[in-house]
Protein backbone atom coordinates (compact mmCIF):
# COMPACT_ATOMS: atom_id res chain seq x y z
CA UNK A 1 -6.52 -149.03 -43.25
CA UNK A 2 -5.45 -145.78 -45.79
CA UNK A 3 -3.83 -143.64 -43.51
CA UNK A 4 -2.37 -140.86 -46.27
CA UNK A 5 -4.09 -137.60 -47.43
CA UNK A 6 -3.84 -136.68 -51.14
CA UNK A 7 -2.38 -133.89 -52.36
CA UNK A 8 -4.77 -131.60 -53.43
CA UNK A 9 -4.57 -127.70 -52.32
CA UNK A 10 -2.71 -125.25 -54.55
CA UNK A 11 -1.11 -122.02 -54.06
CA UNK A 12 -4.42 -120.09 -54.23
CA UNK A 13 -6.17 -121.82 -52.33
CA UNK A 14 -3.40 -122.35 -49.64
CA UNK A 15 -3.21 -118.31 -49.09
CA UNK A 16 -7.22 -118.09 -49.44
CA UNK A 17 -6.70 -120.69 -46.16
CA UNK A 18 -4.00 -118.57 -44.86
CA UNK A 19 -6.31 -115.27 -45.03
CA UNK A 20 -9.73 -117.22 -44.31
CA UNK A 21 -8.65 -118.82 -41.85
CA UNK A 22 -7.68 -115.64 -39.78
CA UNK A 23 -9.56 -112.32 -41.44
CA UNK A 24 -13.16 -112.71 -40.98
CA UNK A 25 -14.41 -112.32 -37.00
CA UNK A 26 -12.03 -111.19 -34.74
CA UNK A 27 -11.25 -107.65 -36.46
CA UNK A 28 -14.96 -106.66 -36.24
CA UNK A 29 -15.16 -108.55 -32.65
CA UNK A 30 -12.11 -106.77 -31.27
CA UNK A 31 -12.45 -103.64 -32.71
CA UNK A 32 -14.12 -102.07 -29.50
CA UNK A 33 -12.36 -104.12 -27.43
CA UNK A 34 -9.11 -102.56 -28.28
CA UNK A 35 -10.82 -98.89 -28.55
CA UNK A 36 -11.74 -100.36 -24.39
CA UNK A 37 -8.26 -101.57 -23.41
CA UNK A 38 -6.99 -97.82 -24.66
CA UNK A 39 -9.37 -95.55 -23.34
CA UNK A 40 -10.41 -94.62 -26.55
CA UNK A 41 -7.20 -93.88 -27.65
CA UNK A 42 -7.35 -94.53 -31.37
CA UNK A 43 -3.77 -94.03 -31.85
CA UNK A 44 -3.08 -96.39 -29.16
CA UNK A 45 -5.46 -98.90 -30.77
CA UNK A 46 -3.38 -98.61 -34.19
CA UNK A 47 -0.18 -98.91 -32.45
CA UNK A 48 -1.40 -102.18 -31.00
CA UNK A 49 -2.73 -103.96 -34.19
CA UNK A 50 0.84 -103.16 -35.83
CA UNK A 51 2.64 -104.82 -32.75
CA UNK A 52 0.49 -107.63 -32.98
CA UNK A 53 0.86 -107.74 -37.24
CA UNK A 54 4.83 -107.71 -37.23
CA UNK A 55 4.64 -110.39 -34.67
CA UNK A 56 2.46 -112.71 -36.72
CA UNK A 57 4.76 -112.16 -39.74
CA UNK A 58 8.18 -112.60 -37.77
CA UNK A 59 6.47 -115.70 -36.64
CA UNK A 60 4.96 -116.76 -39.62
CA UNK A 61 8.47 -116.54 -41.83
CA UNK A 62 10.32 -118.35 -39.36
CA UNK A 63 8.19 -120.97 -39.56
CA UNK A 64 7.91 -120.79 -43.57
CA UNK A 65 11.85 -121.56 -43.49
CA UNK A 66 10.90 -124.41 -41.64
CA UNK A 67 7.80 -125.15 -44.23
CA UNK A 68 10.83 -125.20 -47.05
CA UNK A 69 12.26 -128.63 -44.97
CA UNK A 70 9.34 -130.44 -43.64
CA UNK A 71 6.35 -132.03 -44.91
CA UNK A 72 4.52 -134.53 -43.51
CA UNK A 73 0.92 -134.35 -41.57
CA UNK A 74 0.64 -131.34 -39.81
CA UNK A 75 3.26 -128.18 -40.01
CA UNK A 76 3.77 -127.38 -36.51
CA UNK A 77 3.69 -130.55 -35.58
CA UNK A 78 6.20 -131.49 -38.21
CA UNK A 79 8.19 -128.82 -36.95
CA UNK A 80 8.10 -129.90 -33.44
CA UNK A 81 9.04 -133.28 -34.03
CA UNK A 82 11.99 -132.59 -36.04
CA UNK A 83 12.95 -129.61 -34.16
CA UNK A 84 12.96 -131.12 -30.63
CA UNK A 85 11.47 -135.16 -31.09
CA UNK A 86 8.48 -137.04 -31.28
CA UNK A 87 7.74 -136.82 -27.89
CA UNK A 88 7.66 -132.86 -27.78
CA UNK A 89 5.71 -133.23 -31.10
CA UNK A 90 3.34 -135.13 -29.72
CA UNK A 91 2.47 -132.46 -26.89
CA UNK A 92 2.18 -129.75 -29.17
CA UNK A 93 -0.55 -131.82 -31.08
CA UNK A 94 -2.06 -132.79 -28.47
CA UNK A 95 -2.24 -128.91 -26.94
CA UNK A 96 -3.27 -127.95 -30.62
CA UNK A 97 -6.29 -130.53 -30.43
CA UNK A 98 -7.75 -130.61 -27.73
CA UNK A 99 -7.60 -126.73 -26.63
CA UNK A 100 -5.93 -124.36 -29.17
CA UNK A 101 -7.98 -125.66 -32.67
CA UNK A 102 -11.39 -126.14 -30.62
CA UNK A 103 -11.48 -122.85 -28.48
CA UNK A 104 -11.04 -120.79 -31.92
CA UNK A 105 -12.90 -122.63 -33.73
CA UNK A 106 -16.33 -122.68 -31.07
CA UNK A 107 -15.67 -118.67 -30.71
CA UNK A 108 -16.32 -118.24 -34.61
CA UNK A 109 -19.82 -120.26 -34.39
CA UNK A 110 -19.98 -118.23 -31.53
CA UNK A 111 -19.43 -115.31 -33.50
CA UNK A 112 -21.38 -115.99 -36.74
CA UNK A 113 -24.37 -116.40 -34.67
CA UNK A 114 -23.66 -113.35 -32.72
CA UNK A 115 -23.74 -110.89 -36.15
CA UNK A 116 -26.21 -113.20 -37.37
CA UNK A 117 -28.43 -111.98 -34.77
CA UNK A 118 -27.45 -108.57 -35.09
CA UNK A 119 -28.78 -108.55 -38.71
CA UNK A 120 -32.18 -109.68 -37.83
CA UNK A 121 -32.43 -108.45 -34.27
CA UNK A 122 -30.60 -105.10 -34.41
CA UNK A 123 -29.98 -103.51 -31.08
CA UNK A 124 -31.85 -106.34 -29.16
CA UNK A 125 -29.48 -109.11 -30.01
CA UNK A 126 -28.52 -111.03 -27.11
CA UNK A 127 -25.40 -112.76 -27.83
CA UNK A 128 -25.85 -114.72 -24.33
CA UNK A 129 -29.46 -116.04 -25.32
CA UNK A 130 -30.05 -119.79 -25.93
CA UNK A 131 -31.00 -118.59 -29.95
CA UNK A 132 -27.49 -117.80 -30.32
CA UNK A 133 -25.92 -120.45 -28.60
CA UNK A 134 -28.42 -123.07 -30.70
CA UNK A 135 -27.46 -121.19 -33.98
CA UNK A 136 -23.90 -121.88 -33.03
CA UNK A 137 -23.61 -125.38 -32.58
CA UNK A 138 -25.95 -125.44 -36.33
CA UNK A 139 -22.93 -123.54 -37.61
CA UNK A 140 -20.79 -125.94 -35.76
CA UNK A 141 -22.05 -128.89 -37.03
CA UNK A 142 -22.87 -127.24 -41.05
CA UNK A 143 -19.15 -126.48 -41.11
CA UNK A 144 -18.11 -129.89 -40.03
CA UNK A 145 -20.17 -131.16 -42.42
CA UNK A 146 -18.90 -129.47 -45.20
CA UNK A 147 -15.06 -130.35 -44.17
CA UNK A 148 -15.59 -134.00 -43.31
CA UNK A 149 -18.09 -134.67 -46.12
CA UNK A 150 -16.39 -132.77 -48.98
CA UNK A 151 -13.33 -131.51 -48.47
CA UNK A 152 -12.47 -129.98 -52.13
CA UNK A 153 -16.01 -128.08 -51.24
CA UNK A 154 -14.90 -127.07 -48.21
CA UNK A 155 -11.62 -125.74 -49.96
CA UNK A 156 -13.38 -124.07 -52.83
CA UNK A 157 -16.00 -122.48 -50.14
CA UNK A 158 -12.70 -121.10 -48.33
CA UNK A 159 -11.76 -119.44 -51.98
CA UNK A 160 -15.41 -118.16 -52.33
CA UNK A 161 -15.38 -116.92 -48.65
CA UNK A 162 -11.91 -115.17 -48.75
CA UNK A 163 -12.66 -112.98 -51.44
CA UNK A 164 -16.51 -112.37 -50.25
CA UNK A 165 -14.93 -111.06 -46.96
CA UNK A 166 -12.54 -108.96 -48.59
CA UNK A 167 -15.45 -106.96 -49.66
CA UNK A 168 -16.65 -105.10 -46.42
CA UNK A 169 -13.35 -104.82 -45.46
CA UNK A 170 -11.93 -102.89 -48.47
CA UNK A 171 -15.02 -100.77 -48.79
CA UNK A 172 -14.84 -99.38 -45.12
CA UNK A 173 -10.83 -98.98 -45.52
CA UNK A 174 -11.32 -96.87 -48.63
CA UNK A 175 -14.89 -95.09 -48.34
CA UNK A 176 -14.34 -95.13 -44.77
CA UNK A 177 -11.69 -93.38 -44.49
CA UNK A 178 -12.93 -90.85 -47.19
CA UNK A 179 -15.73 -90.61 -45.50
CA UNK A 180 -14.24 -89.51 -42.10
CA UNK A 181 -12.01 -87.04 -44.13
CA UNK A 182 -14.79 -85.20 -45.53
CA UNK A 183 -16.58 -84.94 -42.35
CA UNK A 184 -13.94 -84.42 -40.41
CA UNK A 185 -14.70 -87.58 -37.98
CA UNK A 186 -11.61 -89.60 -38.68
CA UNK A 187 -9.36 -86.52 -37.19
CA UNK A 188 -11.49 -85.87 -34.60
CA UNK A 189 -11.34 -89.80 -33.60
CA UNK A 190 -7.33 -89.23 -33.62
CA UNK A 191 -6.92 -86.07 -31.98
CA UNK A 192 -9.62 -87.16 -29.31
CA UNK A 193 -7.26 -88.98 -26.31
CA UNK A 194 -9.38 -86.98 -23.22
CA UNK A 195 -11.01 -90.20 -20.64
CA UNK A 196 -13.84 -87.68 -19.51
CA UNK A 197 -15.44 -87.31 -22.51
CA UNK A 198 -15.53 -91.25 -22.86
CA UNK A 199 -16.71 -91.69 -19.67
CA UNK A 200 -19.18 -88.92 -20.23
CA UNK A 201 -20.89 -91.08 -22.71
CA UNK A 202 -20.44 -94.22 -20.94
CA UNK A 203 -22.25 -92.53 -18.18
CA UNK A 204 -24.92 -91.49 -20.37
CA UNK A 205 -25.36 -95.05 -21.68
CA UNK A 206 -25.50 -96.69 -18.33
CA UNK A 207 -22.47 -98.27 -18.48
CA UNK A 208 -19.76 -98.40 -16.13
CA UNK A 209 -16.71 -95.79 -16.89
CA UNK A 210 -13.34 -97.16 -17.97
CA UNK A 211 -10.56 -96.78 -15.58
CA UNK A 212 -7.35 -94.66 -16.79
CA UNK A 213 -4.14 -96.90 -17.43
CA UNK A 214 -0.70 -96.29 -18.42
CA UNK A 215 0.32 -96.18 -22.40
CA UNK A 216 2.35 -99.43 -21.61
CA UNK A 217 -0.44 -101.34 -19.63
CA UNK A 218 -3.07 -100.34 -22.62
CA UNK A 219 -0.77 -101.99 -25.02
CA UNK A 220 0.12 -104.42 -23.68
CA UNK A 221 -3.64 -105.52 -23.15
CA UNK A 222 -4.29 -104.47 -26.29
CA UNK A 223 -1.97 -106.35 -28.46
CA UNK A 224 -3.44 -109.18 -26.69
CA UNK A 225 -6.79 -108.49 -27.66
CA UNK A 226 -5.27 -108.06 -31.55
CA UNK A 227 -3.78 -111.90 -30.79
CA UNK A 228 -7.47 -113.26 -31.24
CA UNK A 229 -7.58 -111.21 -34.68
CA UNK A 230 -4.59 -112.48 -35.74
CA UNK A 231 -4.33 -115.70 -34.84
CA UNK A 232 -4.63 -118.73 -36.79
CA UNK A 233 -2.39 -118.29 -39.35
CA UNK A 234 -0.20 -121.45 -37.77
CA UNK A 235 -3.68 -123.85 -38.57
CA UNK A 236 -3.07 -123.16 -42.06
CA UNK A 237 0.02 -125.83 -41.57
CA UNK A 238 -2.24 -128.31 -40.74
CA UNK A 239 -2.43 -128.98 -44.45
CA UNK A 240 0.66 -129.20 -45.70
CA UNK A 241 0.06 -132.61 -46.70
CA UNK A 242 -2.33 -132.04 -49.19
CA UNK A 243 -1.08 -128.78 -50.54
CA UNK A 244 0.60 -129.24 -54.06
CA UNK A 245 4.42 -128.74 -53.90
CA UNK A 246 4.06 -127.91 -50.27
CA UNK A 247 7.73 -126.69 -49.50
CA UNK A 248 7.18 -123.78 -52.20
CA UNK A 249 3.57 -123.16 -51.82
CA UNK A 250 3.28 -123.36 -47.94
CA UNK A 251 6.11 -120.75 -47.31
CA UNK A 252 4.77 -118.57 -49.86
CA UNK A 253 0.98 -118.32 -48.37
CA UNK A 254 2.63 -118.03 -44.91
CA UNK A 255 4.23 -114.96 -45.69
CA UNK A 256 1.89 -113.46 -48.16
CA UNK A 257 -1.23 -113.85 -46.68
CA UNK A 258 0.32 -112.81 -43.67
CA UNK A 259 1.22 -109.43 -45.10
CA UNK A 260 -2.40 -109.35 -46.79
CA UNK A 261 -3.77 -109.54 -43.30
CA UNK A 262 -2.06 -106.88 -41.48
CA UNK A 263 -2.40 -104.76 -44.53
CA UNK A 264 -6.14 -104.82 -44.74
CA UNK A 265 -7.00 -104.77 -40.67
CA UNK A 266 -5.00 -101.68 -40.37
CA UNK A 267 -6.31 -99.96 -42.97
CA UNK A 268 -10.00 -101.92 -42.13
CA UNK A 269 -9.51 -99.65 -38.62
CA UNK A 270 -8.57 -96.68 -39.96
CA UNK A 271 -11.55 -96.79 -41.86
CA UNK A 272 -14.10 -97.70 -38.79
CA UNK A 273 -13.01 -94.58 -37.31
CA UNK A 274 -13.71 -92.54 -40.11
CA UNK A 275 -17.16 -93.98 -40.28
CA UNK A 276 -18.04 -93.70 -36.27
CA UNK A 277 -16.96 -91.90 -33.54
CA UNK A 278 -14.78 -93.51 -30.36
CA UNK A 279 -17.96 -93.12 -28.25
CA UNK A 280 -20.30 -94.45 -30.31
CA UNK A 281 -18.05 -97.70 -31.43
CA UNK A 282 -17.02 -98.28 -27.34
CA UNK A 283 -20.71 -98.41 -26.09
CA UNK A 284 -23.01 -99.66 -28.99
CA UNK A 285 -20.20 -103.12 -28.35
CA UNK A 286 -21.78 -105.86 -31.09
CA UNK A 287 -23.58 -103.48 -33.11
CA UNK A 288 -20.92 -100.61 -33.26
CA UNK A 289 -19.35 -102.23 -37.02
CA UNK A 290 -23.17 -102.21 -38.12
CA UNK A 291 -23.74 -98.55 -37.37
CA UNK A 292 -20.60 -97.57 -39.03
CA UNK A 293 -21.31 -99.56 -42.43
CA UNK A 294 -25.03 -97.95 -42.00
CA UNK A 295 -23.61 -94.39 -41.67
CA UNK A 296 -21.31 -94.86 -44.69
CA UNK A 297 -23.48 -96.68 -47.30
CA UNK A 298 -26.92 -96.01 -45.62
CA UNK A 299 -29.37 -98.23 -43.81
CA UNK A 300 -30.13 -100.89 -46.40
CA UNK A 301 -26.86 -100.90 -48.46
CA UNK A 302 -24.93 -100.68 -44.83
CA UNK A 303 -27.50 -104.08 -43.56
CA UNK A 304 -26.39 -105.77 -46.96
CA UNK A 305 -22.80 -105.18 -46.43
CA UNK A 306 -22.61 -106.53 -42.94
CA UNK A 307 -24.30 -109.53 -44.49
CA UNK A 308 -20.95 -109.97 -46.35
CA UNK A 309 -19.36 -109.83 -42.43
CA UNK A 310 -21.35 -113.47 -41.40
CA UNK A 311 -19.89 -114.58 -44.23
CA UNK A 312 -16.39 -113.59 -43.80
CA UNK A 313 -17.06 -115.33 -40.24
CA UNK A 314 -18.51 -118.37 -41.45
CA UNK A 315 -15.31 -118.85 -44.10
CA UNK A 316 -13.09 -118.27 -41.01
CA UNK A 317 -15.34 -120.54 -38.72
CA UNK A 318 -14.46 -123.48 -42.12
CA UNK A 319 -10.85 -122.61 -41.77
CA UNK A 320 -10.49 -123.06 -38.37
CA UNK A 321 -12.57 -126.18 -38.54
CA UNK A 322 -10.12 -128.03 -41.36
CA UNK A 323 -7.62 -127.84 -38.29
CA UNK A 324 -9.93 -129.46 -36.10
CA UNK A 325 -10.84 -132.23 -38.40
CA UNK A 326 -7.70 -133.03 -38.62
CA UNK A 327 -6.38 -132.56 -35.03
CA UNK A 328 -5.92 -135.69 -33.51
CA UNK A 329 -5.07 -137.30 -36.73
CA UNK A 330 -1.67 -135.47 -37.00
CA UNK A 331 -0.88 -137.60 -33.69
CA UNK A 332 -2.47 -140.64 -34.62
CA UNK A 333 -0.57 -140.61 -38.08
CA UNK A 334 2.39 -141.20 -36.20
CA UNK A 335 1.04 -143.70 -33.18
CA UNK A 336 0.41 -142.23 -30.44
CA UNK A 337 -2.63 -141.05 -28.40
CA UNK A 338 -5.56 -142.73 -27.66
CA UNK A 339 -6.82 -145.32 -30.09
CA UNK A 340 -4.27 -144.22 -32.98
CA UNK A 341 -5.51 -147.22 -35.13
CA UNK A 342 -8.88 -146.32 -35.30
CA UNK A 343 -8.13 -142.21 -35.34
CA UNK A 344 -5.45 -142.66 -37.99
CA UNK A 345 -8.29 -143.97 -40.26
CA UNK A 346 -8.97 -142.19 -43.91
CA UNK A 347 -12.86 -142.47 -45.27
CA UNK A 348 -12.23 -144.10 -48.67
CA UNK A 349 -14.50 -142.14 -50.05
CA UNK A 350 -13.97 -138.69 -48.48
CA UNK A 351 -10.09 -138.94 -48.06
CA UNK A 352 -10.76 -137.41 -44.86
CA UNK A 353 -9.73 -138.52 -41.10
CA UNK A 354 -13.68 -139.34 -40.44
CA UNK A 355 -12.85 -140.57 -37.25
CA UNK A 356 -10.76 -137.53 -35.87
CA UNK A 357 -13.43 -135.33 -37.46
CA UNK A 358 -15.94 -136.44 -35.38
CA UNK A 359 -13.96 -136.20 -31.92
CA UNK A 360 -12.70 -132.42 -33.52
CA UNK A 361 -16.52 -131.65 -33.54
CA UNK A 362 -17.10 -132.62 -30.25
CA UNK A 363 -14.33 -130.90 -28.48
CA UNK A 364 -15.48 -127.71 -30.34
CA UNK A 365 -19.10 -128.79 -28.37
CA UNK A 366 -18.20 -129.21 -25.36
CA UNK A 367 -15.46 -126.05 -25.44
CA UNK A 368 -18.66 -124.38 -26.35
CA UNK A 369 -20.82 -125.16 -23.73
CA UNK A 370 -17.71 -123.88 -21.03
CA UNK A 371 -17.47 -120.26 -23.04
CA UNK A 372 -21.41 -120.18 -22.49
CA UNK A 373 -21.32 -121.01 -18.70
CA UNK A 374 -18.08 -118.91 -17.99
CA UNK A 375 -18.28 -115.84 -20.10
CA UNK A 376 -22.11 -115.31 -21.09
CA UNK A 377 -23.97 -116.34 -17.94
CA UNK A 378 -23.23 -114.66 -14.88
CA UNK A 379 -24.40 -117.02 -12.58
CA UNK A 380 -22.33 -120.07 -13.62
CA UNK A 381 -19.90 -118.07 -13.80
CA UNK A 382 -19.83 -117.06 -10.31
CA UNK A 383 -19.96 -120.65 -9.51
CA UNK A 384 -17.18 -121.52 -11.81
CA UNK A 385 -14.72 -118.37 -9.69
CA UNK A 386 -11.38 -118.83 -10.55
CA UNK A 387 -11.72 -121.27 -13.74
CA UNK A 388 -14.32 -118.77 -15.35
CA UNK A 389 -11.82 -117.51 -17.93
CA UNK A 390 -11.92 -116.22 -21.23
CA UNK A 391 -10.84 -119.46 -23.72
CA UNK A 392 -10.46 -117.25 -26.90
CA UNK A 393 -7.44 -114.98 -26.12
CA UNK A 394 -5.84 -117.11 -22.92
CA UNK A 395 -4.33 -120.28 -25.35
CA UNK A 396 -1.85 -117.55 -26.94
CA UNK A 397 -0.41 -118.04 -23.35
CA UNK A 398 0.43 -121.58 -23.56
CA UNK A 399 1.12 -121.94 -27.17
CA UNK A 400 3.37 -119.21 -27.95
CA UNK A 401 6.12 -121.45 -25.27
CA UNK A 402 5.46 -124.42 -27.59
CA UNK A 403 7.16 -122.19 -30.15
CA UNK A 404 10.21 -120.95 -28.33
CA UNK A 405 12.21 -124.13 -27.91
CA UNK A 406 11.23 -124.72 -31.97
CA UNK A 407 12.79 -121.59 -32.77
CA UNK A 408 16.11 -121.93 -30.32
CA UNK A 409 16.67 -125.18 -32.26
CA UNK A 410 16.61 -123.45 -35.79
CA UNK A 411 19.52 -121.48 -34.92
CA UNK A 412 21.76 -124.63 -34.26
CA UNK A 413 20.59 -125.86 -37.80
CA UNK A 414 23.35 -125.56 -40.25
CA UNK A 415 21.42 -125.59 -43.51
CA UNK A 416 20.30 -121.97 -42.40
CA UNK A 417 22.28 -119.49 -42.49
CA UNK A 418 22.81 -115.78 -41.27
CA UNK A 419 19.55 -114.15 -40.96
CA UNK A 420 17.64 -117.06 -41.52
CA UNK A 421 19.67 -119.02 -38.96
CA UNK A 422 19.73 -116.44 -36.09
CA UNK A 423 17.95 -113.55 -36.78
CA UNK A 424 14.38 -114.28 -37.72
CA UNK A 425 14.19 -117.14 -34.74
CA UNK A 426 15.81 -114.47 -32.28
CA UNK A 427 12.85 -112.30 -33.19
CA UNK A 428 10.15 -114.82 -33.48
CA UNK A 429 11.47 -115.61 -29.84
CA UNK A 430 11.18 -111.79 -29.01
CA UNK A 431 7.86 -111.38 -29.98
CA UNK A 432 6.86 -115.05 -28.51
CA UNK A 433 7.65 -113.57 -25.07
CA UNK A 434 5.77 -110.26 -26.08
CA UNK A 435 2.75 -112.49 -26.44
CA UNK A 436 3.12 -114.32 -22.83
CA UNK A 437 3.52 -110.92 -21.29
CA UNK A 438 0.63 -109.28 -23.12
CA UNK A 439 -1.64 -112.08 -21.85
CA UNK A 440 -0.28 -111.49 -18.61
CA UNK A 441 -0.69 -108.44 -18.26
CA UNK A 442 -4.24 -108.50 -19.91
CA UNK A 443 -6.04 -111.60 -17.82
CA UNK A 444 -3.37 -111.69 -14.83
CA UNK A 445 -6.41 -113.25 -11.94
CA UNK A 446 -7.62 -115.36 -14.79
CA UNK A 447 -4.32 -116.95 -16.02
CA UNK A 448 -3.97 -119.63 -13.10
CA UNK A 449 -7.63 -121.37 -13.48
CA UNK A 450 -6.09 -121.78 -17.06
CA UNK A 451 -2.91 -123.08 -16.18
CA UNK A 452 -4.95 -125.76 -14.36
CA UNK A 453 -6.95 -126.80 -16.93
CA UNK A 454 -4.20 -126.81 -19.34
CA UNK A 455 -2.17 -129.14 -16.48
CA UNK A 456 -5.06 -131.55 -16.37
CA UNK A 457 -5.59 -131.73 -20.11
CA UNK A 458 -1.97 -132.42 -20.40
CA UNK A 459 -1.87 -135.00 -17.91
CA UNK A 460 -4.65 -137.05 -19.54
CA UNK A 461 -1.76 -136.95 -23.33
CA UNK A 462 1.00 -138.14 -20.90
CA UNK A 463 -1.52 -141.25 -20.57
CA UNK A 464 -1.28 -141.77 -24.41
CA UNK A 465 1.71 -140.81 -25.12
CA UNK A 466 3.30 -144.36 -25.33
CA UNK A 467 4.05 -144.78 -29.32
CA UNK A 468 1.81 -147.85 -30.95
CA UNK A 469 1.73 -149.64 -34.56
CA UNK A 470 -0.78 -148.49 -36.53
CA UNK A 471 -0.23 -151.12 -39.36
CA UNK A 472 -2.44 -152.00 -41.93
CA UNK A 473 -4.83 -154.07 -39.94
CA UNK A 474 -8.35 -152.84 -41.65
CA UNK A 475 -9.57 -151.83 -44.48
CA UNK A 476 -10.65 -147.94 -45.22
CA UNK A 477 -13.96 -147.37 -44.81
């Protein structure tokens, strides 16, 4: 039985995976939500995504320093292992398998279906409709294809996609924000901060008003809602082992396409609000990014643009699903969990875990099917009560913990030294617990129907925890 992954990922394409894997979906999805969570406060909303940005680049370079030491099957599981033991490594990739890679990864077929939609269906769109939901398990399954089929595809698709999505991005940052200059929208969006003129236009859309909040509470909930936008980033580890020179190249797309990110959704927003005004982009909700590309480039030019945005989903939907593919074969690579002989296994022909890939697939499925029944239909949700929660922001609860004790341990590790030893982990910590109170703050009566379901999925590892032999005993396939 092959049970090793060849090395074949360089630099480029390991910061394409960086930036793919997290720009694409969640920075047109959460654009109203944050403009919601502050009232309309634009300035708030900016703050927010810059909390939100240094946090994922504290993170990301303490864990780079960690990328410069370790390389085996998956980063952060790498890094838990040799940070804290197998044991606690095994946890982590279990957490990262069977709820962390599959929640993101079912919210971006989610997603690409959703703007999909939107292109064809305009204002009528029903994001909750059983057309969307079929579209996104055919994006689920297309992008599994692609990764456990051909993976150099796959990784040449996540080039292709990275730069493609670049493109409506950069040309609502610049003309955007040109745009909003000339017409004097973009200061208008900044200077406007007043509740009753929001809910004056809520009111006159049928919608219910928003409730006024403190600065602190708004940011809070806000950086929580730029979490979903930014994170990610950490599933880019997952390939370390087949990334050329991996202790120089890793470290270097961590950070780098970590900047790149926060650089372009901050200036990405900026932009939006010199295309549309607060009102317009907090009540249109899924079709508020199309009518700002339409008022910029025009009706045809704007439709063709926001084309570019399914893409820039679909490249971030094949990011996310590499990490899933190879989920449960970063713990079966080292003996332990369920069946570690048979999930261990590398297709011959494929040099892909074909085995892993397929449960990956199915977790993304069935994670699916709960997001439907909790968050789009009202009735099963009501039925669900207190485990009706929202799967794509409540993880960052539970997995920014798994990265505290990681980070304590750097700073007893002697081959770092000064800032690298105690200052970046004492910040990475910092902004860990920013995260956990951000999400508390954000989905406080929805947090313990998680914690549940998080217990019980954790109970079911314990089961397979026990460490096996995975041997040689059969052939690849």
């Amino acid at each position: 039985m092959a049970t090793e992954l060849k090395k074949k990922y360089g630099l480029l394409t390991a910061i394409c995976m960086v930036v793919g894997i997290v720009v694409g979906s969640g920075v047109f999805f959460k654009a109203e939500a944050i403009l919601t969570k502050t009232s309309g406060n634009l300035k708030l909303g900016i703050l927010a995504w810059v909390i939100g940005g240094v946090i994922m680049i504290i993170c990301a370079y303490t864990f780079s320093l960690l990328a410069t030491k370790y390389e085996k099957v998956n980063g952060v599981v790498d890094y838990a292992e040799a940070a804290i033991g197998e044991k606690y490594a095994y946890l982590v990739g279990w957490f990262m398998t069977t709820i962390y890679y599959p929640t993101l990864t079912m919210a971006l077929a989610w997603l690409s279906a959703r703007y999909t939609l939107v292109v064809f269906q305009g204002d009528n769109a029903d994001p909750s409709s059983g057309l969307c939901l079929a579209l996104s398990c055919f994006y689920l399954i297309g992008s599994y294809a692609m990764n456990a089929l051909s993976p150099i595809l796959a990784g040449k698709f996540q080039v292709s996609a990275t730069g493609i999505k670049l493109i409506p991005l950069a040309l609502m940052a610049i003309v955007g924000t040109i745009f909003g200059l000339k017409n004097g929208m973009l200061v208008e969006n900044f200077a406007s901060t007043n509740l009753d003129i929001v809910n004056e236009a809520f009111a006159a859309a049928g919608k219910e008003p928003l409730a006024e909040t403190s600065a602190i509470s708004a940011i809070f909930s806000a950086v929580c809602a730029t979490v979903f936008a930014y994170e990610g980033w950490i599933i880019a580890t997952s390939i370390n082992a087949e990334i050329k020179d991996a202790k120089k190249n890793l470290p270097k797309a961590l950070v780098l396409g970590s900047m790149i990110i926060v650089g372009i959704y901050i200036l990405y927003y900026i932009g939006l609000a010199g295309a549309v005004d607060n009102e317009t982009m907090l009540i249109s909700g899924q079709t508020g990014a199309r009518k700002a590309f339409e008022n910029v480039f025009g009706s045809i030019m704007g439709t063709g643009i926001f084309v570019f945005v399914i893409i820039s989903c679909l490249g971030t939907l094949n990011g996310l699903m590499l990490g899933c593919t190879r989920g449960l074969y970063s713990i079966s690579s080292r003996g332990r969990g369920p069946a570690p002989k048979i999930f261990a296994d590398i297709d011959k022909n494929t040099n892909m875990p074909a085995n892993s890939s397929i449960l990956g697939l199915l977790l993304c499925a069935a994670w699916l099917f709960y997001f439907y029944c909790a968050c789009l239909n009202g009735d099963t949700a009501a039925k669900l009560g207190m485990f009706a929660f929202d799967p794509t922001e409540l993880p960052i609860i539970t997995i920014y913990p798994f990265y505290i004790p990681i980070f304590f341990k750097m700073m007893a590790d002697k081959d770092f030294n000064g800032f690298k030893r105690f200052v970046a982990p004492i910040l990475s910590i910092a902004g860990s617990v920013l995260m956990v109170v951000a999400s508390i703050v954000a989905h406080g009566k929805e947090i313990p129907g998680y914690l549940i379901i998080f217990a019980v999925v954790m109970v079911i590892g314990f089961a397979f925890m026990g460490k096996k032999e995975i041997g040689s005993a059969s052939k690849a396939k």
